[in-house]
N, C-alpha and C. Protein backbone atom coordinates (compact mmCIF):
# COMPACT_ATOMS: atom_id res chain seq x y z
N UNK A 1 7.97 -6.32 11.90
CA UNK A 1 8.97 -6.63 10.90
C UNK A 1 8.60 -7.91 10.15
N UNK A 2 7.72 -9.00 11.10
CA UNK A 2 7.55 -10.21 10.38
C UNK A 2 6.21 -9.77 9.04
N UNK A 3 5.56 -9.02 9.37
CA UNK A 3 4.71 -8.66 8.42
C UNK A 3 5.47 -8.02 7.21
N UNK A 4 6.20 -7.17 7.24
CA UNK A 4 7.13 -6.48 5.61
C UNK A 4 7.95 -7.75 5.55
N UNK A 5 8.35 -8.56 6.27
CA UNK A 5 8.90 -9.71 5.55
C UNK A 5 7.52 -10.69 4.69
N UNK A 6 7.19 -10.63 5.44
CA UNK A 6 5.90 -12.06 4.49
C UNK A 6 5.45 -11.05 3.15
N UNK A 7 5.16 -9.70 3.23
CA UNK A 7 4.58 -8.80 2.39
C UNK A 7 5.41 -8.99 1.04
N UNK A 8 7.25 -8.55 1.59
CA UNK A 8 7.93 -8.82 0.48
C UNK A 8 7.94 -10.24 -0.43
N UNK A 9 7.82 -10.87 0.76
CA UNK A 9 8.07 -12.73 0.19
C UNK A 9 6.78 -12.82 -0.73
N UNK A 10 5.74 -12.14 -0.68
CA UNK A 10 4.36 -12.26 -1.39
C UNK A 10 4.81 -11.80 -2.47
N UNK A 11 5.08 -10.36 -2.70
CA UNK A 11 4.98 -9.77 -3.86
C UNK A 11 6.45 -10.55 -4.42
N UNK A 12 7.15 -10.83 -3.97
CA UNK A 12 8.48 -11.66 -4.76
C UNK A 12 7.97 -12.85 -5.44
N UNK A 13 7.08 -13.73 -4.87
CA UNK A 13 6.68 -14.93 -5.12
C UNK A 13 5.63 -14.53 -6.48
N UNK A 14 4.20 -13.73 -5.99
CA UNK A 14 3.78 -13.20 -7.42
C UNK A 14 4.35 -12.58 -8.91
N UNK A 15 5.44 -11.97 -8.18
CA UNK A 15 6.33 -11.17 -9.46
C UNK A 15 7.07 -11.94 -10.42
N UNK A 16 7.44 -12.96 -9.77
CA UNK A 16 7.85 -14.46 -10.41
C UNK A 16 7.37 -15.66 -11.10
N UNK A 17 5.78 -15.43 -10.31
CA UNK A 17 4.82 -16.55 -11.31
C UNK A 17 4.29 -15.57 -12.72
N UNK A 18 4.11 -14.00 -12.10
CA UNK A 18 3.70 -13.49 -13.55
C UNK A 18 4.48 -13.95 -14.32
N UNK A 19 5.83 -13.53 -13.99
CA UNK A 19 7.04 -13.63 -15.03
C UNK A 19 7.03 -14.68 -15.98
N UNK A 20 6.76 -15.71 -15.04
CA UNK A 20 6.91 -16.81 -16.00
C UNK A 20 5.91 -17.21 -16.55
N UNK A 21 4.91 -16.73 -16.33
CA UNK A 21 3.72 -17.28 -17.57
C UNK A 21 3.67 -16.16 -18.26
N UNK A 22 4.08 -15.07 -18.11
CA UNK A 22 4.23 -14.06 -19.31
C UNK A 22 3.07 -13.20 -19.17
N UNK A 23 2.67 -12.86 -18.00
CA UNK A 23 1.47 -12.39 -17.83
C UNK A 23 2.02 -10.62 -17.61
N UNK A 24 0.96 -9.67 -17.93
CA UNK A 24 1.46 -8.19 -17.16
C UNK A 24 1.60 -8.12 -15.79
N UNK A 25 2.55 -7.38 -15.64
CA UNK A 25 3.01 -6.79 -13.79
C UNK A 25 1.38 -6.43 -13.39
N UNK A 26 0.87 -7.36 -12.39
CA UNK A 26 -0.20 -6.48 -11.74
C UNK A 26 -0.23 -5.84 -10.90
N UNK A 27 0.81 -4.39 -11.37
CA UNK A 27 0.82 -2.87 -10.56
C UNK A 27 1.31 -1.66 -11.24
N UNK A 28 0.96 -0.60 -11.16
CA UNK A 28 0.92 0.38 -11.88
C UNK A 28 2.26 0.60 -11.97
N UNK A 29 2.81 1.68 -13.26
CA UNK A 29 4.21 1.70 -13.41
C UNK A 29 4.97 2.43 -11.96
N UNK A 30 6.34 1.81 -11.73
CA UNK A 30 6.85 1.97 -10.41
C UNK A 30 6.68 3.12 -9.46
N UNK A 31 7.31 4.71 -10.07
CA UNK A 31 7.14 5.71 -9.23
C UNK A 31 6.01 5.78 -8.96
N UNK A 32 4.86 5.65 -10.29
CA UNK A 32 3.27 5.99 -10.00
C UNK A 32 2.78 5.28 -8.52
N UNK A 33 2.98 4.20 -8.96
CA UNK A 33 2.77 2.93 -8.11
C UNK A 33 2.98 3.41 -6.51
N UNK A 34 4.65 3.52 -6.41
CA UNK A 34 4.44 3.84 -4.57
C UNK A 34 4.53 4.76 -4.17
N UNK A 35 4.42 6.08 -5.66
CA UNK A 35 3.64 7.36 -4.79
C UNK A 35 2.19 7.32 -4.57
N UNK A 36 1.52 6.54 -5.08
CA UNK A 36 0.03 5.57 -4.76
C UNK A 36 -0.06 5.25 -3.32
N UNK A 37 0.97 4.32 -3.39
CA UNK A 37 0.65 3.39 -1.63
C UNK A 37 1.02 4.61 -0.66
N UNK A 38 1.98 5.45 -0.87
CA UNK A 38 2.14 6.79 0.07
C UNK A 38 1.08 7.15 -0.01
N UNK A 39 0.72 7.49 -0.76
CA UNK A 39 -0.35 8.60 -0.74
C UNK A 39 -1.64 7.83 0.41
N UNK A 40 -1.94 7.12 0.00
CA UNK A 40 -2.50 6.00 0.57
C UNK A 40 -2.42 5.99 2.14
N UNK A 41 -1.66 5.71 2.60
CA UNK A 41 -0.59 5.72 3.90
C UNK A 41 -0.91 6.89 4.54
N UNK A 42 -0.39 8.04 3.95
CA UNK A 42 -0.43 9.62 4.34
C UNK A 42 -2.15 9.76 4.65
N UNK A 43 -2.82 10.00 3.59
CA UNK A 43 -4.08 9.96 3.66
C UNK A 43 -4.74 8.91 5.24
N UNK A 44 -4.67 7.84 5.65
CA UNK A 44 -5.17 7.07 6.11
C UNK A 44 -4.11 7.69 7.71
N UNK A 45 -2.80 8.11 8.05
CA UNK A 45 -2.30 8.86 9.00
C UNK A 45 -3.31 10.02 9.41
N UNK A 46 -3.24 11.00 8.22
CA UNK A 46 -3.90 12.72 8.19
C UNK A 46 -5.56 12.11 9.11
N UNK A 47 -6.27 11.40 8.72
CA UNK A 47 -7.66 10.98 9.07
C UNK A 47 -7.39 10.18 10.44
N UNK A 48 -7.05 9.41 10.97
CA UNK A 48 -6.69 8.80 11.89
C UNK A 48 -5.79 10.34 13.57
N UNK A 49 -5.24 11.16 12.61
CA UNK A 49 -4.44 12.13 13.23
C UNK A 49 -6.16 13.16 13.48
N UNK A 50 -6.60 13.32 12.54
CA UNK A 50 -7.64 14.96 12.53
C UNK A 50 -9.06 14.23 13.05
N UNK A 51 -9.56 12.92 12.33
CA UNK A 51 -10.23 12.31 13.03
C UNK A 51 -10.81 13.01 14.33
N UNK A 52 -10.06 12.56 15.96
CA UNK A 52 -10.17 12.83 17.25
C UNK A 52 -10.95 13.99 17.02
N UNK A 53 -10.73 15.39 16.68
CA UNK A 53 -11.01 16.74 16.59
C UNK A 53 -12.14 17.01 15.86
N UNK A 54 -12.54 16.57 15.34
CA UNK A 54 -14.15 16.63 14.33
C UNK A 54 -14.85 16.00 15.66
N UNK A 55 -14.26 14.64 15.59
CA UNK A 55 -15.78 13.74 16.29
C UNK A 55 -15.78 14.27 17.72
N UNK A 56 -14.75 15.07 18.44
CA UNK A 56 -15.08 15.86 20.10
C UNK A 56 -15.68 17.04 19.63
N UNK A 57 -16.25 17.57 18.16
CA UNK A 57 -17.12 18.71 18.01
C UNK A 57 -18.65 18.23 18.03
N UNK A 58 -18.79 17.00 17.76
CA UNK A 58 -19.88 16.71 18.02
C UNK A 58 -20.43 15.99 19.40
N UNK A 59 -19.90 16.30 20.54
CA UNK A 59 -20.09 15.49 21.18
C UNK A 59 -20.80 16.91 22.44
């Protein structure tokens, strides 16, 4: 939990210095964006999950 807290406090703290120097959001537009990090997530689960089963075919 202390990690999604510091994570949020990061991206809060960046989202605020862009702001104020007027700089672009550096992240893709919103839905795109954290159907990205899912995807991301899912992907890196599915491989970690199927992983085991490939590498006991080569063994």
């Amino acid at each position: 939990m202390k990690e999604v807290i510091l994570a949020l406090l990061t991206g809060l703290i960046t989202g605020i210095l862009f702001a104020a120097f007027r700089l672009p959001i550096p992240a893709p537009p919103a839905f795109a964006g954290v159907t990205g990090i899912i995807g991301i997530y899912l992907g890196f689960k599915v491989f970690a999950w199927i992983s085991p089963i490939f590498l006991n075919w080569f063994k």
